[in-house]
Protein backbone atom coordinates (compact mmCIF):
# COMPACT_ATOMS: atom_id res chain seq x y z
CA UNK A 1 -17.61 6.36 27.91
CA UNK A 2 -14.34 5.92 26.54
CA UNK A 3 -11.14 8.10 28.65
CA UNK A 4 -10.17 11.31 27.16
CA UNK A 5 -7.10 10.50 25.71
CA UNK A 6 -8.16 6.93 24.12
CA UNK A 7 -10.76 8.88 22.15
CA UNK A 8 -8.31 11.59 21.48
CA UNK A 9 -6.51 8.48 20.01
CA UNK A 10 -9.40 6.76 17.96
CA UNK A 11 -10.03 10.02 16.17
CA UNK A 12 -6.35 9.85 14.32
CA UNK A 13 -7.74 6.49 12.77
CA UNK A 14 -3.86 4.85 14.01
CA UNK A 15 -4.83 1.72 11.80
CA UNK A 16 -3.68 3.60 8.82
CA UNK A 17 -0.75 4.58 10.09
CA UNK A 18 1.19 1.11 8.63
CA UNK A 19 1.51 3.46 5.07
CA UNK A 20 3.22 6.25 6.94
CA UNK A 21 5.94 3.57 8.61
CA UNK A 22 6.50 1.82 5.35
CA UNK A 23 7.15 5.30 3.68
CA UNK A 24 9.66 6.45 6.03
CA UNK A 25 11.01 2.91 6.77
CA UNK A 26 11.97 2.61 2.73
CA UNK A 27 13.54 6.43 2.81
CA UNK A 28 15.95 5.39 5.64
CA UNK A 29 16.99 2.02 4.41
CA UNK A 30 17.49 3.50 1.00
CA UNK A 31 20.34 5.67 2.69
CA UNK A 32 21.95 2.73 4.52
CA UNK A 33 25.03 2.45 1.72
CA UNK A 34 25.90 6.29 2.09
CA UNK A 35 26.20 6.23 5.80
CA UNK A 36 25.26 4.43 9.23
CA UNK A 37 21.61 4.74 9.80
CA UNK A 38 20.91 7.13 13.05
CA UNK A 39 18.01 5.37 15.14
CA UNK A 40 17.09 8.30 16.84
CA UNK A 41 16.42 10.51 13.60
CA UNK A 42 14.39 7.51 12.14
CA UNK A 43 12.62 7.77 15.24
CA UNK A 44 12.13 11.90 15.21
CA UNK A 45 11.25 10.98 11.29
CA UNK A 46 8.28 8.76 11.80
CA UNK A 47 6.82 10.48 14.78
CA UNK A 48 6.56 14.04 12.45
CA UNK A 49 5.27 11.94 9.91
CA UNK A 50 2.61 9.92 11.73
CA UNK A 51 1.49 13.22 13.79
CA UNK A 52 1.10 14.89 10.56
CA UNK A 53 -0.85 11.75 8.66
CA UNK A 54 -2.84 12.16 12.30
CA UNK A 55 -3.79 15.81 11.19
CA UNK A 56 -4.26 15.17 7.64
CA UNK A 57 -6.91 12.62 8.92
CA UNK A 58 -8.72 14.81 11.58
CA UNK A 59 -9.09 17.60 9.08
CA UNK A 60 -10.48 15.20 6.81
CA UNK A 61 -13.38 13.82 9.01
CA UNK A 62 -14.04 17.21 10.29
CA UNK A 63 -13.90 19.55 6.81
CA UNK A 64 -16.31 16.35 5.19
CA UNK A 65 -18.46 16.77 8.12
CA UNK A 66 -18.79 20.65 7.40
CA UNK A 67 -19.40 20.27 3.96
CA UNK A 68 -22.21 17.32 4.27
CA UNK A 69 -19.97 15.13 2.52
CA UNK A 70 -20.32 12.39 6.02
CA UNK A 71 -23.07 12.15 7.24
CA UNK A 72 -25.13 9.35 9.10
CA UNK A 73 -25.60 7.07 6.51
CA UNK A 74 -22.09 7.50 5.04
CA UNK A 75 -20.37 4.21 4.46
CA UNK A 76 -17.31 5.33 6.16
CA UNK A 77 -19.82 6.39 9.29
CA UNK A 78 -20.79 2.77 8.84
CA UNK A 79 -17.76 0.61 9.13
CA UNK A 80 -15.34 2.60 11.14
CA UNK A 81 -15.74 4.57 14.49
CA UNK A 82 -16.21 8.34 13.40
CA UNK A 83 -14.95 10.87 15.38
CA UNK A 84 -17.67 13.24 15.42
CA UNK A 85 -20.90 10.91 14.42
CA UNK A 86 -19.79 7.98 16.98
CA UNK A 87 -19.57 11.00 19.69
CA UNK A 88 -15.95 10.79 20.11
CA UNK A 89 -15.16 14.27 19.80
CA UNK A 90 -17.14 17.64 18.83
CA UNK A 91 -16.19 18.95 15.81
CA UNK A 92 -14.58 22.23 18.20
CA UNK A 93 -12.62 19.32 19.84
CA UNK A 94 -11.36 17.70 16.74
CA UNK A 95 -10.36 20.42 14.79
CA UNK A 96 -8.08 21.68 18.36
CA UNK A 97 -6.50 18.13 18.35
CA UNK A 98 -5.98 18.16 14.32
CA UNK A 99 -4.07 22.04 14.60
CA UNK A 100 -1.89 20.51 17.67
CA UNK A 101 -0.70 17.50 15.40
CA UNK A 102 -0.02 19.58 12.65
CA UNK A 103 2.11 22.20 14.93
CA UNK A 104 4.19 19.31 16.19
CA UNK A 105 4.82 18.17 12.99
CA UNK A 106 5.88 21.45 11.97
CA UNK A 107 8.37 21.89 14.81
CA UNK A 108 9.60 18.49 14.43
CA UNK A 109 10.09 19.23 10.50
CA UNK A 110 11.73 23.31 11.57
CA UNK A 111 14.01 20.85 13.89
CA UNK A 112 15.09 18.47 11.67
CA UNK A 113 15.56 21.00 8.98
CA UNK A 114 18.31 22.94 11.36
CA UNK A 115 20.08 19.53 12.44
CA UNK A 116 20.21 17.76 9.51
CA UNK A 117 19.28 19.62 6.05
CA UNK A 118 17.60 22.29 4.91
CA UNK A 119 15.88 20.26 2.10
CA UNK A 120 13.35 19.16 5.12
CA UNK A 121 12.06 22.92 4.80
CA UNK A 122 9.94 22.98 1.33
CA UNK A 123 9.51 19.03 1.99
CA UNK A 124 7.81 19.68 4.92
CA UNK A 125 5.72 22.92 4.06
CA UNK A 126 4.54 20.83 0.83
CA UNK A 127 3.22 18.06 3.04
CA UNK A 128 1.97 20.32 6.24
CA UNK A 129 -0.05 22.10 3.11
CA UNK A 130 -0.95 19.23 1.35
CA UNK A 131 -2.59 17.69 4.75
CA UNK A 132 -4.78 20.46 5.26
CA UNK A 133 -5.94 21.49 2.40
CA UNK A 134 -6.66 18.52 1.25
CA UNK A 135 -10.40 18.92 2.25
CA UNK A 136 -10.06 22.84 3.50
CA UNK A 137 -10.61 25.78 1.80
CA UNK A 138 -10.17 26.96 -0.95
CA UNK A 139 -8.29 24.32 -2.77
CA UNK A 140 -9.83 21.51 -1.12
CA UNK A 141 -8.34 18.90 -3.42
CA UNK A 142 -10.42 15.73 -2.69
CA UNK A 143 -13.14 17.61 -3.93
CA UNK A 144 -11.90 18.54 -6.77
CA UNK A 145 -10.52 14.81 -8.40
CA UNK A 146 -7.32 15.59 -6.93
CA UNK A 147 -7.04 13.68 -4.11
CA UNK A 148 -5.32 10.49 -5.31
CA UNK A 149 -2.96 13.01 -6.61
CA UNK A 150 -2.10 14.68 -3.31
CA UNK A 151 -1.97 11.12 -1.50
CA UNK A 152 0.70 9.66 -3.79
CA UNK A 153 2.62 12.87 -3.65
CA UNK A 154 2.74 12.65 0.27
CA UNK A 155 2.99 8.95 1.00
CA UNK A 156 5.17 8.72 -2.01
CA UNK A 157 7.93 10.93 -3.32
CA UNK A 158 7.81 13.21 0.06
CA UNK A 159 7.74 10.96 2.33
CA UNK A 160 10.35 8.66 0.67
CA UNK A 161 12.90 11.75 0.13
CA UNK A 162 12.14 13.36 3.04
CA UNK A 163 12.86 10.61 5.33
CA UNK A 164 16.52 9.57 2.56
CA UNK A 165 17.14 13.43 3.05
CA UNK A 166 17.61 13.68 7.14
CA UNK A 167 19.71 10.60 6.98
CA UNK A 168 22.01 11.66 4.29
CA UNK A 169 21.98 15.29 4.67
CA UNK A 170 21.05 15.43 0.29
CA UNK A 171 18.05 14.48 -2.28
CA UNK A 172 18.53 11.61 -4.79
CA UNK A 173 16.28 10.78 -7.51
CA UNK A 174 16.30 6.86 -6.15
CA UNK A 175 14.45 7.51 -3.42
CA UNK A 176 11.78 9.13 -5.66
CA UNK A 177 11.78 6.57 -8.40
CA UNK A 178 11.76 3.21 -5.36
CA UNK A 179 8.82 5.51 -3.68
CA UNK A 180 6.23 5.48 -6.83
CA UNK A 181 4.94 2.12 -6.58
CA UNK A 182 4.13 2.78 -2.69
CA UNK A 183 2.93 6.12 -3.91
CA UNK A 184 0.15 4.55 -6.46
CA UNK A 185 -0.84 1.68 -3.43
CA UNK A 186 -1.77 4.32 -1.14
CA UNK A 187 -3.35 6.75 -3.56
CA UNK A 188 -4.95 3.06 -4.81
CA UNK A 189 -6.91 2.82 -0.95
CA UNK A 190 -7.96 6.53 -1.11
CA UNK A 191 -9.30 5.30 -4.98
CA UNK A 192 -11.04 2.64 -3.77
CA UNK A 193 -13.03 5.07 -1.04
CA UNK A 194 -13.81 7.27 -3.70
CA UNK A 195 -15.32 3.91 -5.89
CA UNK A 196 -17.27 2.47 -2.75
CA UNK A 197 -18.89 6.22 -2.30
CA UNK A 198 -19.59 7.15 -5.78
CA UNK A 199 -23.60 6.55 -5.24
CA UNK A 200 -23.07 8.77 -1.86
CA UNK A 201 -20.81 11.51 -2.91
CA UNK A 202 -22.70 12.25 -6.55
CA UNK A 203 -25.38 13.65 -3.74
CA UNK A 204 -23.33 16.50 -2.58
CA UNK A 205 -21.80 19.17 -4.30
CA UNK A 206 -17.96 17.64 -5.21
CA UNK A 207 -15.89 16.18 -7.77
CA UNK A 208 -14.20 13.19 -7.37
CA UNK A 209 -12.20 11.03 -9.77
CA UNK A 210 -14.68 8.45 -8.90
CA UNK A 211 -17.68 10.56 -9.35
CA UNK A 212 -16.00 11.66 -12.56
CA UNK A 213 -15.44 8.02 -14.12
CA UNK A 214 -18.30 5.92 -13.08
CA UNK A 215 -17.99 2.52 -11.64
CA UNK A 216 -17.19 0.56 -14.83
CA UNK A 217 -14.17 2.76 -15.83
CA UNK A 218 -13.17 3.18 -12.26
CA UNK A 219 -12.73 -0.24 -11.96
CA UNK A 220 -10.61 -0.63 -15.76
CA UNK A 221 -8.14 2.26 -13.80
CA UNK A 222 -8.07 0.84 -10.38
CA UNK A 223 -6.98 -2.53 -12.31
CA UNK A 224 -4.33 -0.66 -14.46
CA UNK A 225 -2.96 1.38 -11.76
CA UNK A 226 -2.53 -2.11 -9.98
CA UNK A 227 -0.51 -3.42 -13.32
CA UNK A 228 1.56 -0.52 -13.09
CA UNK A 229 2.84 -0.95 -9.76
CA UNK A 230 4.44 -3.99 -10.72
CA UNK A 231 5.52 -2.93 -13.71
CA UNK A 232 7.34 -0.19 -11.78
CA UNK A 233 8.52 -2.35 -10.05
CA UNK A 234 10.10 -4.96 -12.28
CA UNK A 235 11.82 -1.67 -14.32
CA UNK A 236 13.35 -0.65 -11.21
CA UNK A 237 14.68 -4.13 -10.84
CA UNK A 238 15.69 -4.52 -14.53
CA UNK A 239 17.46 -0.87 -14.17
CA UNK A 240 19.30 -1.65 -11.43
CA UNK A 241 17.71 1.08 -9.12
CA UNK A 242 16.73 -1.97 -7.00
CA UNK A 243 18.18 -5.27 -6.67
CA UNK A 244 16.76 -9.01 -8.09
CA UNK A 245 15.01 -9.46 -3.93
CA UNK A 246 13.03 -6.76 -5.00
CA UNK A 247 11.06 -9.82 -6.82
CA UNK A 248 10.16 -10.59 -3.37
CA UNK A 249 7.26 -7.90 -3.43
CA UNK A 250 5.49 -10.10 -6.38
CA UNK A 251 4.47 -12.61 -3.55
CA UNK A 252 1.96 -9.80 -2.73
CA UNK A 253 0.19 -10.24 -6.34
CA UNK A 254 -2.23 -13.20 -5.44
CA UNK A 255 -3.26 -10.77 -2.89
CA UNK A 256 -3.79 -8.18 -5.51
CA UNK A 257 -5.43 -10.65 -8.15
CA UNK A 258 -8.17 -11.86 -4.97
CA UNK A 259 -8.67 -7.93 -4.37
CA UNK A 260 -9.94 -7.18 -8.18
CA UNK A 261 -12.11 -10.07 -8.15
CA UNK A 262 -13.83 -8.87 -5.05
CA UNK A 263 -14.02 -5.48 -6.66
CA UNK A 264 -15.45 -7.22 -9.56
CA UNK A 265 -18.52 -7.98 -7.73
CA UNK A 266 -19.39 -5.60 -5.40
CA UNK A 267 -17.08 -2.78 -3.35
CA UNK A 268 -17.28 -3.38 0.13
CA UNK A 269 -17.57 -1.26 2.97
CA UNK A 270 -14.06 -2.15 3.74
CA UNK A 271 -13.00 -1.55 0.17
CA UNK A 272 -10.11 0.98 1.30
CA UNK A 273 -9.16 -1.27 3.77
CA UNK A 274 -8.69 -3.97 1.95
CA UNK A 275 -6.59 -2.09 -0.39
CA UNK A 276 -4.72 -0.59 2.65
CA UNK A 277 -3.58 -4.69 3.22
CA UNK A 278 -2.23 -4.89 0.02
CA UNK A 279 0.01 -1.73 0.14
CA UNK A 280 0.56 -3.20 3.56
CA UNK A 281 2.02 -6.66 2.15
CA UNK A 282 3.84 -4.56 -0.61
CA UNK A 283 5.49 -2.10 1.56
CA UNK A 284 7.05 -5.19 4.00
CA UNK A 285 8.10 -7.15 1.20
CA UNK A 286 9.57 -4.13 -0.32
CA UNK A 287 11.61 -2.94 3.12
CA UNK A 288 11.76 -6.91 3.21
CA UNK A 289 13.89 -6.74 -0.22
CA UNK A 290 16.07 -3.55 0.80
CA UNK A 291 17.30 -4.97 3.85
CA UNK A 292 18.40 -8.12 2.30
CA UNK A 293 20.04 -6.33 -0.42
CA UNK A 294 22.19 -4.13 2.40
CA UNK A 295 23.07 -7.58 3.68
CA UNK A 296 26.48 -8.79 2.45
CA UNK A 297 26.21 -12.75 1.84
CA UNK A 298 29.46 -14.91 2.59
């Protein structure tokens, strides 16, 4: 049996906690020519925003457990240790940890809001509600086609701003614009869950967006989406909100190209992992292309 705390641990699935870092990584390099980055604020940053992705994944697991949405044969059961069907945690357990994640994130986000700007306030309470109900009652927005929605809002413009805004002290639109292309990767890897469970999900009684569009169109707008990132991207460069390294994050396309063709014929188990690498490789070369643009050359 595992210790306490390391299952405690397991149950926030940290892998996925790369799209959280890259969020809040690109917020405070964006505010690098208005002032001197603080360290320690990054720091505060990122561990509000990581205990709150934390949350937003334990009341995930346990709300989809309630509902019937996971069960034992669920793929996500299958390839990835489940808090509650791998004996981890009871669902009593989980649900305690997910409310003591989401309470430090909110005092973290009160905190921040008093030292630094009040801005942090309604960016916080959007993503603190936007966590939970994601799969709670009564808006439950996953089950309802809306949870690629709520995912780019959070790991996109929130994020992204909120992270610029306790830096700076202000809100800019740049942050918001530079944050939609990360925004559409990681509402891309929720996508992709939604496409591998489609056969799974149409058994219970929700909604999703890939429930909604079927395999075949699924996989015309998860290849879209994918063409709009870039696209994004290379308007930001072209507009001057970004500068030419941004062209670095276009090394990530063969990546993106190999990920469609494996789509093509079959959707994995690992299908929103496999996505998750992609925003992964985006989001470096993206803080990759910041930083070197902050630089100045001899």
């Amino acid at each position: 049996m595992l210790p306490f705390w390391k299952r405690f641990f397991l149950a926030t699935r940290p892998w996925s906690f790369t799209m959280s870092f890259i969020s809040v990584s690109v917020g405070t390099l964006l505010s690098a020519p208005l002032k001197d980055i603080n360290w320690w604020w990054f720091l505060i940053t990122l561990i509000g925003i990581i205990s709150l992705h934390a949350a937003a994944n334990i009341f995930n697991d346990y709300f989809d457990t309630k509902t019937g949405v996971d069960q034992e044969d669920s793929p996500t059961v299958k390839y990835r240790p489940h808090p509650i069907f791998a004996g981890l945690l009871t669902p009593r357990a989980l649900i305690v940890e997910g409310f003591i994640l989401l309470f430090t994130s909110a005092v973290i986000g009160v905190v921040a809001a008093w030292f630094r700007t009040p801005h942090i306030l309604w960016i916080g309470l959007l993503g603190v509600l936007t966590s939970f109900f994601y799969t709670a009652r009564p808006f439950h927005f996953k089950y309802r086609a809306l949870g690629e929605v709520a995912v780019f809002l959070m790991w996109g413009p929130l994020m992204v701003e909120g992270a610029y805004a306790v830096q700076t002290g202000t809100i800019a639109i740049k942050p918001v614009i530079v944050s939609i292309p990360l925004g559409l990767l990681v509402a891309l890897v929720l996508f992709a869950n939604n496409m591998r469970d489609i056969q799974h999900d149409s058994r219970r009684q929700i909604k999703t967006l890939g429930i909604l569009l079927g395999p075949e169109k699924c996989f015309f707008l998860f290849s879209v989406i994918l063409v709009v990132t870039y696209m994004s991207t290379m308007l930001m460069i072209m507009a001057g909100v970004i500068g030419p390294w941004g062209l670095l994050t276009f090394l990530s396309v063969p990546k993106a190209v190999s990920l469609l063709k494996t789509f093509r014929k079959e959707m994995p188990d690992m299908a929103d992992a496999l996505t998750a690498q992609l925003d992964m490789a985006f989001g470096v070369l993206l803080l990759a292309a910041i930083f070197l643009e902050g630089i100045r050359w001899p």
